[in-house]
PDB file of N, CA and C in Angstrom:
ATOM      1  N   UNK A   1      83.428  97.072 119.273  1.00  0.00           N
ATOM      2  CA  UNK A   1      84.170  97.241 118.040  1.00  0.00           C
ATOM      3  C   UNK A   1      84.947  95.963 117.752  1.00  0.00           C
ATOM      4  N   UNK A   2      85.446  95.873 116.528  1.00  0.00           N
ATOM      5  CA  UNK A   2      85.786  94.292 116.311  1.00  0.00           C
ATOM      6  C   UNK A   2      87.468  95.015 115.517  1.00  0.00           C
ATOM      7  N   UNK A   3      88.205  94.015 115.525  1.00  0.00           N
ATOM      8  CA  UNK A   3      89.431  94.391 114.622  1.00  0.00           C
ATOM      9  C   UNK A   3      89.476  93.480 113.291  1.00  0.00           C
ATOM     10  N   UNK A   4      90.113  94.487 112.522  1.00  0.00           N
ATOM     11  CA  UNK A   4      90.278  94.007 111.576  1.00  0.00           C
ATOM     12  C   UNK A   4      91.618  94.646 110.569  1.00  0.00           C
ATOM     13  N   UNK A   5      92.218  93.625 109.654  1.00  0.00           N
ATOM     14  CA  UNK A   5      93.794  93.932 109.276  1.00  0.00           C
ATOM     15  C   UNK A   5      93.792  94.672 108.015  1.00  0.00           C
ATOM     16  N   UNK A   6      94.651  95.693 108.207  1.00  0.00           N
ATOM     17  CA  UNK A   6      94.732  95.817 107.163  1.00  0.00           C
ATOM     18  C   UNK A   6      96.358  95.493 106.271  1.00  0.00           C
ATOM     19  N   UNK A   7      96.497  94.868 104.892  1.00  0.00           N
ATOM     20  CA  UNK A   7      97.865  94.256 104.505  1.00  0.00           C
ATOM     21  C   UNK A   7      98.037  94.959 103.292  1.00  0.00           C
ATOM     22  N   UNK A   8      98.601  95.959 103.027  1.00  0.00           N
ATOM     23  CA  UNK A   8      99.274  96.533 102.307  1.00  0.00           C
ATOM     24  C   UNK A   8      99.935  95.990 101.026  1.00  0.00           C
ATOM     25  N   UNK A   9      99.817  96.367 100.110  1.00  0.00           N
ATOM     26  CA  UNK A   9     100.641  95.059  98.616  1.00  0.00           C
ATOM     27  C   UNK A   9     100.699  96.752  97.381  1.00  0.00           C
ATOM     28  N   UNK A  10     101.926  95.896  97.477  1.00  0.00           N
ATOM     29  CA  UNK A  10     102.074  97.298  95.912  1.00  0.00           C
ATOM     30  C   UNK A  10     102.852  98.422  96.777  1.00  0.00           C
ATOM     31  N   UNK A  11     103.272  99.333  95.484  1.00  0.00           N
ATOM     32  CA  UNK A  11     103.130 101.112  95.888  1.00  0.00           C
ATOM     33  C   UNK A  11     104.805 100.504  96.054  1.00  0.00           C
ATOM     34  N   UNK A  12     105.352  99.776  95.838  1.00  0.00           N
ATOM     35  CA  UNK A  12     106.997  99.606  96.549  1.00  0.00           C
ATOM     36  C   UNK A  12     107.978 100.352  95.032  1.00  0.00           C
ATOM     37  N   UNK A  13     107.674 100.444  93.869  1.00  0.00           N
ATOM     38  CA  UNK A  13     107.986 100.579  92.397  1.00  0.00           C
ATOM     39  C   UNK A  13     108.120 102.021  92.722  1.00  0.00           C
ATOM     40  N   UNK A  14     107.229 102.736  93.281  1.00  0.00           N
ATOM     41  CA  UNK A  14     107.319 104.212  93.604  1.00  0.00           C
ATOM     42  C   UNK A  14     108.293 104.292  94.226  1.00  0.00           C
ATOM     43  N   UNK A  15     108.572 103.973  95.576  1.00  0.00           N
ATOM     44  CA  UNK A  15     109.603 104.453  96.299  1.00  0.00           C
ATOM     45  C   UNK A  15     110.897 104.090  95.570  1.00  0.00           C
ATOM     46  N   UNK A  16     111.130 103.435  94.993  1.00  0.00           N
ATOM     47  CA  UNK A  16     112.544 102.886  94.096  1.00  0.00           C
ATOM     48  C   UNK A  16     112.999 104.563  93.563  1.00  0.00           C
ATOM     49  N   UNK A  17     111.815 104.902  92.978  1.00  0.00           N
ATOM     50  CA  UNK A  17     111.918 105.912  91.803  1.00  0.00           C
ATOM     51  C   UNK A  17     111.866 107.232  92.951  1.00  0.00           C
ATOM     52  N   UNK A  18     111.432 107.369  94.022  1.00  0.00           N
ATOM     53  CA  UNK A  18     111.861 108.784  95.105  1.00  0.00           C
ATOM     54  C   UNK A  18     113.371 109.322  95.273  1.00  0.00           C
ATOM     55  N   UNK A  19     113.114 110.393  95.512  1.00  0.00           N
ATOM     56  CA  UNK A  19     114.557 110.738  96.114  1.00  0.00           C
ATOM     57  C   UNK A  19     114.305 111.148  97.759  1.00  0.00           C
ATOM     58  N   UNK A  20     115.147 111.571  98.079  1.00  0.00           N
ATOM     59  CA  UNK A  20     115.169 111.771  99.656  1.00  0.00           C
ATOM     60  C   UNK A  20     114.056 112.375 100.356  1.00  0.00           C
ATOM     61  N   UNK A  21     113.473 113.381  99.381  1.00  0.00           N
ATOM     62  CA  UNK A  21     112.747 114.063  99.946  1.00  0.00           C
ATOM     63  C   UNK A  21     111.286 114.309  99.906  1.00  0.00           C
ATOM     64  N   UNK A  22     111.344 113.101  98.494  1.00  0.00           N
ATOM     65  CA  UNK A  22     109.644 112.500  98.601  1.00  0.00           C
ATOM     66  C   UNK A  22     109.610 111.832  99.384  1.00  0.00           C
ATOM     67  N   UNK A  23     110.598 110.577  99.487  1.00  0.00           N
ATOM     68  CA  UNK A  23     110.389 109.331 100.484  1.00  0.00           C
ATOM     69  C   UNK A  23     109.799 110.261 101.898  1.00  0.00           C
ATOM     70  N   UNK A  24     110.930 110.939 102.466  1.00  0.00           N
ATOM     71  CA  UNK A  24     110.380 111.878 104.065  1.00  0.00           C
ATOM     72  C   UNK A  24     109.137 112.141 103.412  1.00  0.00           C
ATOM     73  N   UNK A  25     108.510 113.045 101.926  1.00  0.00           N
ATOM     74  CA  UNK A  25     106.975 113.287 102.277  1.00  0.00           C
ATOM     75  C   UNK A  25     106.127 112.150 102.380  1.00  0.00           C
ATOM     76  N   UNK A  26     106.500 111.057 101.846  1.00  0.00           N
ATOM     77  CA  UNK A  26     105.578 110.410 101.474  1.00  0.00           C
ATOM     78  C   UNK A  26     105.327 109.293 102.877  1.00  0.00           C
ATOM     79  N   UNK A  27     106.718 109.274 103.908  1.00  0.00           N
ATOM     80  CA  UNK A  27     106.628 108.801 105.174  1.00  0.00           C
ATOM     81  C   UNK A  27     105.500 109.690 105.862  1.00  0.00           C
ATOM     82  N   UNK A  28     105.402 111.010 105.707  1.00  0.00           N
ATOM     83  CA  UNK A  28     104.951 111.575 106.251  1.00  0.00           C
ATOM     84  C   UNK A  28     103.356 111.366 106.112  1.00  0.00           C
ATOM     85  N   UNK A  29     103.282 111.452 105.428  1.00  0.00           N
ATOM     86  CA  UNK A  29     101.627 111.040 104.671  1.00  0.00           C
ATOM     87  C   UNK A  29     101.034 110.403 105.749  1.00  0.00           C
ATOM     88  N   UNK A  30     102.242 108.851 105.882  1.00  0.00           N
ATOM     89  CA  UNK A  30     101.780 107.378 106.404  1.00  0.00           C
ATOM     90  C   UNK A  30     101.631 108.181 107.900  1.00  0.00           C
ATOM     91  N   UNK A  31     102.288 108.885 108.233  1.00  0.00           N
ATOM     92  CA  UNK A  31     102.257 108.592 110.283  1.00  0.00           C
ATOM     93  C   UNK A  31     101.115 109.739 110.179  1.00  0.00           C
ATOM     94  N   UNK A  32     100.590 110.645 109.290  1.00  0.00           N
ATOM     95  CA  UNK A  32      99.059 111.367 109.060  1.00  0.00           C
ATOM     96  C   UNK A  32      98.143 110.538 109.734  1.00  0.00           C
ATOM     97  N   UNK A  33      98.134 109.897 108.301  1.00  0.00           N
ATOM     98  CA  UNK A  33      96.699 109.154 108.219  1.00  0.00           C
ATOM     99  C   UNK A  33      97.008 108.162 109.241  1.00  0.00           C
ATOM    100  N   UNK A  34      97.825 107.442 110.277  1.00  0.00           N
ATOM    101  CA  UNK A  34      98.105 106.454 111.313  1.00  0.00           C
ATOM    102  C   UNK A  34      97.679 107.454 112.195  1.00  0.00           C
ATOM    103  N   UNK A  35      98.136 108.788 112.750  1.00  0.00           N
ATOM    104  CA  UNK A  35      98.301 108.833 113.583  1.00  0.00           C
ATOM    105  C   UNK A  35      97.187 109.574 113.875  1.00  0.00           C
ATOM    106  N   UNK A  36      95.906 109.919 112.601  1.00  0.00           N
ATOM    107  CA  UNK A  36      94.798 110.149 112.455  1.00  0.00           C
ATOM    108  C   UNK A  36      94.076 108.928 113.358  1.00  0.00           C
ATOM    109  N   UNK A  37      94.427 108.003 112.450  1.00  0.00           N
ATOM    110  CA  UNK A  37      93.424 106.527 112.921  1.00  0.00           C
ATOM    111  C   UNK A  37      93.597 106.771 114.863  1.00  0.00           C
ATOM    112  N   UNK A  38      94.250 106.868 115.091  1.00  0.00           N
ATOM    113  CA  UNK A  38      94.903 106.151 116.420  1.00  0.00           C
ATOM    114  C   UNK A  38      94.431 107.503 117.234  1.00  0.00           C
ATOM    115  N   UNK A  39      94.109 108.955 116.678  1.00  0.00           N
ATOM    116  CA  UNK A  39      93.855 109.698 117.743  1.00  0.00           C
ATOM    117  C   UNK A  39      92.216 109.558 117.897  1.00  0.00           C
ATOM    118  N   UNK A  40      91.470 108.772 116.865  1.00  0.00           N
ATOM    119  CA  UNK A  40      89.662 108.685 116.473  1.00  0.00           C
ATOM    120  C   UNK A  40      89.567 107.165 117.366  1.00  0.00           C
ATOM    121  N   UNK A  41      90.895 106.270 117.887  1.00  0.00           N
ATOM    122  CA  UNK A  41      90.709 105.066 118.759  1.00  0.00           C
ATOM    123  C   UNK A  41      90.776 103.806 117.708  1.00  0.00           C
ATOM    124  N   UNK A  42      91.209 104.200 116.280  1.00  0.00           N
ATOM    125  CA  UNK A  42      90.529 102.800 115.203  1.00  0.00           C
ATOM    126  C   UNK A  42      92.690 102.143 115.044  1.00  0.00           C
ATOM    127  N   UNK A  43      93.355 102.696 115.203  1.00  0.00           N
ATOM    128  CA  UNK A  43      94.871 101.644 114.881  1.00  0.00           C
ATOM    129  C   UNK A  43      94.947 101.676 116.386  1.00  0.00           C
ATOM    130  N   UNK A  44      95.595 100.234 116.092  1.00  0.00           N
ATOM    131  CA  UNK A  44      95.800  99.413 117.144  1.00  0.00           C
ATOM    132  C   UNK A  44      97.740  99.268 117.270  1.00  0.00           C
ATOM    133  N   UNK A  45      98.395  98.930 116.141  1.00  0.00           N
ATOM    134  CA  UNK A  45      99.478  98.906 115.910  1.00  0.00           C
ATOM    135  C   UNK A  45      99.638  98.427 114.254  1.00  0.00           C
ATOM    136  N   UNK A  46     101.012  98.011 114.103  1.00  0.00           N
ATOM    137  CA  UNK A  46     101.394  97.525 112.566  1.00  0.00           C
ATOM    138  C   UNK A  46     102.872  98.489 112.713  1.00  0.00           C
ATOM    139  N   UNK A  47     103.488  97.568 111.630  1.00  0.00           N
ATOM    140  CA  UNK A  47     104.605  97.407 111.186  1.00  0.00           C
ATOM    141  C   UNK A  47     105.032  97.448 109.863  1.00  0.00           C
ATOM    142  N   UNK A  48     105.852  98.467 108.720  1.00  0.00           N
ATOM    143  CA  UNK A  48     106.336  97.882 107.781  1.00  0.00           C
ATOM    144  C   UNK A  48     106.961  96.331 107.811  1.00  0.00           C
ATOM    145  N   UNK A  49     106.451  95.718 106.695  1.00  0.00           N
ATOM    146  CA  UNK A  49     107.630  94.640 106.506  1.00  0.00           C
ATOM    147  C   UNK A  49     109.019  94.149 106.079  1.00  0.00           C
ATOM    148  N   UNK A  50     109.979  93.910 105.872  1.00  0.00           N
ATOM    149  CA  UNK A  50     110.867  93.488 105.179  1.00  0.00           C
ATOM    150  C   UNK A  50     110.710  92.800 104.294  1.00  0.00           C
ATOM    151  N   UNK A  51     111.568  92.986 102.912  1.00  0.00           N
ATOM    152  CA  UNK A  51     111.023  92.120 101.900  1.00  0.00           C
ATOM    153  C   UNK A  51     111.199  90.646 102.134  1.00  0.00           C
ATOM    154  N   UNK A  52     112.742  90.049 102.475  1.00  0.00           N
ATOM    155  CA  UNK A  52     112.710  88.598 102.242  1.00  0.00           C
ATOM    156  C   UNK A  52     112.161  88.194 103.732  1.00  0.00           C
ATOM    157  N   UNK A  53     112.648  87.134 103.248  1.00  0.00           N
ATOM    158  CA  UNK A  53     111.727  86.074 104.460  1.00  0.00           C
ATOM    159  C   UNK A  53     111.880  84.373 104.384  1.00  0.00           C
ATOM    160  N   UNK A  54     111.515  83.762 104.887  1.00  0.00           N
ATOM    161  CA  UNK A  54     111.441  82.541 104.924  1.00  0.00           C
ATOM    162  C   UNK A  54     109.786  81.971 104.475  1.00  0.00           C
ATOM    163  N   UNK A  55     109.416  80.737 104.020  1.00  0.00           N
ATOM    164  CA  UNK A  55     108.225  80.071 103.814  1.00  0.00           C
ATOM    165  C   UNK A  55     108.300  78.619 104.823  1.00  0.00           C
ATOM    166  N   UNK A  56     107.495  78.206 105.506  1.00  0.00           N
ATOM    167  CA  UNK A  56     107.779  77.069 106.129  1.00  0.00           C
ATOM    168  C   UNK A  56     106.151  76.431 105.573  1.00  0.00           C
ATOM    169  N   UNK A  57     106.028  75.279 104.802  1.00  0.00           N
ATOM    170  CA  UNK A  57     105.343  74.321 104.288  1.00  0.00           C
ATOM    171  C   UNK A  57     105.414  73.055 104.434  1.00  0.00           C
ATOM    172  N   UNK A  58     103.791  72.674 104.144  1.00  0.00           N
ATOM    173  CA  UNK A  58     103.686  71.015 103.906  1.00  0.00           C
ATOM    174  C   UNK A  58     104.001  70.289 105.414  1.00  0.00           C
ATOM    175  N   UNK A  59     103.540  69.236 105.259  1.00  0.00           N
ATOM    176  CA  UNK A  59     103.927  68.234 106.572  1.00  0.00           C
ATOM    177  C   UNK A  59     105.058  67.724 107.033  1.00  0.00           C
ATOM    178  N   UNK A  60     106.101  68.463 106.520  1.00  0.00           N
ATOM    179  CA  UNK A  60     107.591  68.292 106.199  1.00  0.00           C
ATOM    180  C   UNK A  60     107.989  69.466 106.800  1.00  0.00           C
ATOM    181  N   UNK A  61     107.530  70.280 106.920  1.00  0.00           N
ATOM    182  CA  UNK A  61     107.731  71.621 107.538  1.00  0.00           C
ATOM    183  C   UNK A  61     108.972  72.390 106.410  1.00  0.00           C
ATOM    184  N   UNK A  62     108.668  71.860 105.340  1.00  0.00           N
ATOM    185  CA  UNK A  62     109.848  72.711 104.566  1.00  0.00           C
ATOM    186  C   UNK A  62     110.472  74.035 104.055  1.00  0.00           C
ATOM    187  N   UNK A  63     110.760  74.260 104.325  1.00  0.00           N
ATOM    188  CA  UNK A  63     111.512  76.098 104.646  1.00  0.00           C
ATOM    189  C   UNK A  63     112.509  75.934 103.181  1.00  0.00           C
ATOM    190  N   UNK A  64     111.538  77.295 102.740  1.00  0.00           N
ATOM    191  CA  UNK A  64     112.376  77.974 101.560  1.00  0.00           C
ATOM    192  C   UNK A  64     112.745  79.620 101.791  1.00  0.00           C
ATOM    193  N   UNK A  65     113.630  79.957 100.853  1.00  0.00           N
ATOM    194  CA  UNK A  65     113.510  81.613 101.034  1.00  0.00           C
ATOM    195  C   UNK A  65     112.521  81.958 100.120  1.00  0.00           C
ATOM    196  N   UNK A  66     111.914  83.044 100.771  1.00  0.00           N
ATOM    197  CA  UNK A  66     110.489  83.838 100.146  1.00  0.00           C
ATOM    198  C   UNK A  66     109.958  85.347 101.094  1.00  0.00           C
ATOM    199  N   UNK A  67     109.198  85.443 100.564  1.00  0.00           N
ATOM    200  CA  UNK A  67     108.464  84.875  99.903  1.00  0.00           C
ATOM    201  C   UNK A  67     108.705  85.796  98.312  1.00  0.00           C
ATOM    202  N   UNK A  68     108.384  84.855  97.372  1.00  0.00           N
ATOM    203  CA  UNK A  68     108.565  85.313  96.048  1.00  0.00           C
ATOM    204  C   UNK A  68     107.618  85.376  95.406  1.00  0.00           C
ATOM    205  N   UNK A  69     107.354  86.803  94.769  1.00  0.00           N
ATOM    206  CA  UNK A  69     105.578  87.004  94.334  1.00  0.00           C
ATOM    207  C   UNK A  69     105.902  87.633  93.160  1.00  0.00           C
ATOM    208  N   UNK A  70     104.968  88.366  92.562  1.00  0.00           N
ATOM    209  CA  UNK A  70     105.393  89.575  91.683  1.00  0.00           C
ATOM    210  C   UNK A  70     105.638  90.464  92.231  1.00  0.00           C
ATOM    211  N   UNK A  71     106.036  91.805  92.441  1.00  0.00           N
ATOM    212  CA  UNK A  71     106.210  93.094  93.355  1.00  0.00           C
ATOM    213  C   UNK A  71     104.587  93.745  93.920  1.00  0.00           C
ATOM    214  N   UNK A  72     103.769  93.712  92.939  1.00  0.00           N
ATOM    215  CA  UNK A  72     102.073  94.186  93.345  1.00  0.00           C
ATOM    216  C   UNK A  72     102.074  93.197  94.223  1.00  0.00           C
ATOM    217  N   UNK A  73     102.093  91.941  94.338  1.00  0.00           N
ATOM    218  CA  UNK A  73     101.537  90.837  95.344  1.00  0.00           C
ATOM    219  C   UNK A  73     102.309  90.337  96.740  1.00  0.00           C
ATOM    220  N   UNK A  74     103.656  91.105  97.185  1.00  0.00           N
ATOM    221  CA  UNK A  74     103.784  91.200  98.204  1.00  0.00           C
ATOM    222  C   UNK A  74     103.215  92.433  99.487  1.00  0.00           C
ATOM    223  N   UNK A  75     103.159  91.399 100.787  1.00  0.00           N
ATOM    224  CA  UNK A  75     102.967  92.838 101.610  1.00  0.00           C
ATOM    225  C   UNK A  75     103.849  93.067 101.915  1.00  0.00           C
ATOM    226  N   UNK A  76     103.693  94.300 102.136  1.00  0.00           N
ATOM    227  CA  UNK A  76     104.609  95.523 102.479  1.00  0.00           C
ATOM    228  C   UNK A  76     104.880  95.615 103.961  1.00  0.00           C
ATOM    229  N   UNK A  77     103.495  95.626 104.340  1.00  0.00           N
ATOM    230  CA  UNK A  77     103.466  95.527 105.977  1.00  0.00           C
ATOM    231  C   UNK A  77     101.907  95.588 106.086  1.00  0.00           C
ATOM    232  N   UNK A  78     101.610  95.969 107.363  1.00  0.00           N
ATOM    233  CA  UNK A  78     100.328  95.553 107.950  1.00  0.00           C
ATOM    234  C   UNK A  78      99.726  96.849 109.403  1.00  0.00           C
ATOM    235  N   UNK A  79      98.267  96.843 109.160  1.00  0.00           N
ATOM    236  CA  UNK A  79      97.786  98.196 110.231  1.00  0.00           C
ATOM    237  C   UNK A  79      96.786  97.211 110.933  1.00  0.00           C
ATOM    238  N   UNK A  80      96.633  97.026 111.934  1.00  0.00           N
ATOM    239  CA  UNK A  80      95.294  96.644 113.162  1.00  0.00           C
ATOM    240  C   UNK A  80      94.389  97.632 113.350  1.00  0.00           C
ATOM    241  N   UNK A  81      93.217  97.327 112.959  1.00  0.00           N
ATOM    242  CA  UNK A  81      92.409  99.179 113.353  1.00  0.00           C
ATOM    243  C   UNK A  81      91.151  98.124 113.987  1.00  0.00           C
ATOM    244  N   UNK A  82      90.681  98.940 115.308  1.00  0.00           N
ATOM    245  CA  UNK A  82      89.198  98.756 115.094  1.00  0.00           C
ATOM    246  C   UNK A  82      88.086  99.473 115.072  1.00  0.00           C
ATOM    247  N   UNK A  83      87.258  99.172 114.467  1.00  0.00           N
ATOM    248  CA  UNK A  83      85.886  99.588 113.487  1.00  0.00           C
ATOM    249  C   UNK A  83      84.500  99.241 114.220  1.00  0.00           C
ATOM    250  N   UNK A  84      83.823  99.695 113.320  1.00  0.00           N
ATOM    251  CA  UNK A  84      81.999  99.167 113.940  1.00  0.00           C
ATOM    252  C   UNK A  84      81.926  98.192 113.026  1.00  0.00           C
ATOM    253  N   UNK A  85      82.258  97.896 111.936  1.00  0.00           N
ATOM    254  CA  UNK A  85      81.986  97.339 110.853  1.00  0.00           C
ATOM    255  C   UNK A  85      82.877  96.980 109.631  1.00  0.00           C
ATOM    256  N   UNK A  86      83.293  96.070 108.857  1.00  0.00           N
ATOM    257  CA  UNK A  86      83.673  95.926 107.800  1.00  0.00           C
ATOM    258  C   UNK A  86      83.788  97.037 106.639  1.00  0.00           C
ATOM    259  N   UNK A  87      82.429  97.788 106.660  1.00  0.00           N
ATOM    260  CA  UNK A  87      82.216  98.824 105.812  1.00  0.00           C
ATOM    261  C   UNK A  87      83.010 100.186 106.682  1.00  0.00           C
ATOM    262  N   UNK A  88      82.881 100.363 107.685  1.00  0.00           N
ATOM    263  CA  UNK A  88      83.945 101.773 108.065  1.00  0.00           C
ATOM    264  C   UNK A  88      84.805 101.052 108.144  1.00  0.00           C
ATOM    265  N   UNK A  89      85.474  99.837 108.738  1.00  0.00           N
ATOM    266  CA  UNK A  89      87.080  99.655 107.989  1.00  0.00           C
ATOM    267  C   UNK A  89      87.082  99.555 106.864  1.00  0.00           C
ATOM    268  N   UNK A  90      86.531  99.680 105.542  1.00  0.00           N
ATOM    269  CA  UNK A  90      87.199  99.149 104.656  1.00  0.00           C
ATOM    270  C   UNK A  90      86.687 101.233 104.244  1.00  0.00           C
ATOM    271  N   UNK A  91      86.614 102.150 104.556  1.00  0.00           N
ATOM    272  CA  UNK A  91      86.034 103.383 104.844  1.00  0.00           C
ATOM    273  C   UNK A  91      87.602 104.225 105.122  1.00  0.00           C
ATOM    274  N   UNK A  92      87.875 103.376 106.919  1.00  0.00           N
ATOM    275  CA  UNK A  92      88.653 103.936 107.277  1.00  0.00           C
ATOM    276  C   UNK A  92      90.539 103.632 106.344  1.00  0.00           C
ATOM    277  N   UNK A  93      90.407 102.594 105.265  1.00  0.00           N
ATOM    278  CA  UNK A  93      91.583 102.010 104.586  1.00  0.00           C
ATOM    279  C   UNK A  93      91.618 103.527 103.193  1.00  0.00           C
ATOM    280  N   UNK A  94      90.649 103.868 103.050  1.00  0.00           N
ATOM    281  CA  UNK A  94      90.667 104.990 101.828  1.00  0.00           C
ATOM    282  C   UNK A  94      91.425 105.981 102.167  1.00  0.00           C
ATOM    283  N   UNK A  95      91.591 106.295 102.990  1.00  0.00           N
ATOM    284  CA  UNK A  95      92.992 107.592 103.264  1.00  0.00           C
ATOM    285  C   UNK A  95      94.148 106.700 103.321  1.00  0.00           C
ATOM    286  N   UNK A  96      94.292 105.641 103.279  1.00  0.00           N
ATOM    287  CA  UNK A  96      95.651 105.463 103.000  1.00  0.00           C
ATOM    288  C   UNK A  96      96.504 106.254 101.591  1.00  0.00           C
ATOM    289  N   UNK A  97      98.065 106.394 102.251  1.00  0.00           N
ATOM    290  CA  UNK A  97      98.682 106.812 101.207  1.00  0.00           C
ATOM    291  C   UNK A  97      99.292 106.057  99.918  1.00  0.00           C
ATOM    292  N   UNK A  98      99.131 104.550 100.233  1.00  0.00           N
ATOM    293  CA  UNK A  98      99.458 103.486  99.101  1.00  0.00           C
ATOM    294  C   UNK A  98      98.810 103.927  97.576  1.00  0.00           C
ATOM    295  N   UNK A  99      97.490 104.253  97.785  1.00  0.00           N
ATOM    296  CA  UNK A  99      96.719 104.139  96.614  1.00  0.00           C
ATOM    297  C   UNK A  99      97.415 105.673  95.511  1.00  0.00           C
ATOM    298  N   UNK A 100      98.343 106.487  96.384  1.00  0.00           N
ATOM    299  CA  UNK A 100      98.853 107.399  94.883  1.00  0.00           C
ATOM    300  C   UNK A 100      99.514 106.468  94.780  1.00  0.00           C
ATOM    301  N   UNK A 101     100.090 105.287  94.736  1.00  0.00           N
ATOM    302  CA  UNK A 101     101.165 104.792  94.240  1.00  0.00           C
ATOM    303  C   UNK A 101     100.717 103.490  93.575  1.00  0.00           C
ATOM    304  N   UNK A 102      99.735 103.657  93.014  1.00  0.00           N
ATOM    305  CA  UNK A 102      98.678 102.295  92.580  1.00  0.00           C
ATOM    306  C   UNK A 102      99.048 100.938  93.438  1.00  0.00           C
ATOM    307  N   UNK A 103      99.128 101.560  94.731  1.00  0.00           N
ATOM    308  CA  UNK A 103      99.091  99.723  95.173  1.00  0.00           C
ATOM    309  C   UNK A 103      97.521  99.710  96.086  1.00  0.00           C
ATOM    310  N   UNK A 104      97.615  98.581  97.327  1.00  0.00           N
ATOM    311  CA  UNK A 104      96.228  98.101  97.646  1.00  0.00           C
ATOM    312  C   UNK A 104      96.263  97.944  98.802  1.00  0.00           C
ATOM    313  N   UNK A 105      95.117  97.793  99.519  1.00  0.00           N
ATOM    314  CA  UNK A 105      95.005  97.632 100.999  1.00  0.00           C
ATOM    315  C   UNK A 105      93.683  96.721 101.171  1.00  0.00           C
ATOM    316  N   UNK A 106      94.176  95.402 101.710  1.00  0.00           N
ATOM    317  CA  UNK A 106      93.364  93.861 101.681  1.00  0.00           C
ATOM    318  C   UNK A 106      92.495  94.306 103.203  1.00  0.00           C
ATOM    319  N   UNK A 107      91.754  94.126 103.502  1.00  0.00           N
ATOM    320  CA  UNK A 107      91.086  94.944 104.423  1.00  0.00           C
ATOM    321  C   UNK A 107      90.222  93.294 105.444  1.00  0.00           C
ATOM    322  N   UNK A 108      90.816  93.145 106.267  1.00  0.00           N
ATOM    323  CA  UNK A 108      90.404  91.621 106.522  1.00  0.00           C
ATOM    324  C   UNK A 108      90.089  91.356 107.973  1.00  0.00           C
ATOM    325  N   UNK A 109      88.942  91.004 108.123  1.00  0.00           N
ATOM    326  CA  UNK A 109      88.411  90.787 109.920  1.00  0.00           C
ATOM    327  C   UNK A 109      88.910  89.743 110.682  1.00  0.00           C
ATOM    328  N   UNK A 110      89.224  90.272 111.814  1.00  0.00           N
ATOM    329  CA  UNK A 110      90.073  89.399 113.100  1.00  0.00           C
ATOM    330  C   UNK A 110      88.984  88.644 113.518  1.00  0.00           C
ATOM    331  N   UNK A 111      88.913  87.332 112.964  1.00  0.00           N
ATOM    332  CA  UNK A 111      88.040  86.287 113.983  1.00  0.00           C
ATOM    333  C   UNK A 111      88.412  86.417 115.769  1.00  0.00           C
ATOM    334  N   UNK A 112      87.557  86.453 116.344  1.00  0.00           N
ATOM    335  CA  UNK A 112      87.677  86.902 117.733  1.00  0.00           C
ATOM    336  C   UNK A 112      87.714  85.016 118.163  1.00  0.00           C
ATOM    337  N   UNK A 113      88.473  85.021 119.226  1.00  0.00           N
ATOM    338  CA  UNK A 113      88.842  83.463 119.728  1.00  0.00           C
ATOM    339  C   UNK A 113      88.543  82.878 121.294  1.00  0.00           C
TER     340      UNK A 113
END
């Protein structure tokens, strides 16, 4: 089996607009479908993210605060799963709970080293 990432973007506009007790359902959703993946052997780990952050660039190594996107184009956070294939990970990313919230899941293979 090979790994591959999955990076989360969007769906953050929803939670603004929750109250207490969607947010708990809608947490709930997430440790479902995770804790689905992880009992079938396909998550590995992952983490929500925090929004700000630092950028370190260029041959200067220059550090700004960021990262600054539109709200759809940051991640959120990130899932490790592994798969047989590109096509069942990008299979196993469709039960995510992001997509009621029109955001996305970038579905991307771990070069092995």
């Amino acid at each position: 089996m090979a790994n591959y990432l999955f990076l989360f973007r969007g769906g953050g506009e929803a939670m603004g607009r929750m109250s207490p007790a969607e947010m708990q359902q809608n947490m709930q959703k997430w440790r479902a479908w995770i804790d689905g993946l992880a009992q079938k052997g396909h998550a590995r780990g992952g983490e929500p993210l925090e929004q700000g952050g630092k950028v370190v660039s260029g041959r200067k190594k220059t550090v700004t605060d960021g990262p600054y996107a539109e709200a759809k184009d940051l991640v959120g956070g990130y899932l490790l799963v592994s798969a047989e294939s590109l096509e069942q990970a990008v299979e196993l990313s469709k039960g995510c709970p992001i997509f009621e919230h029109d955001g996305t899941v970038e579905v991307r293979t771990v070069r092995a080293m």
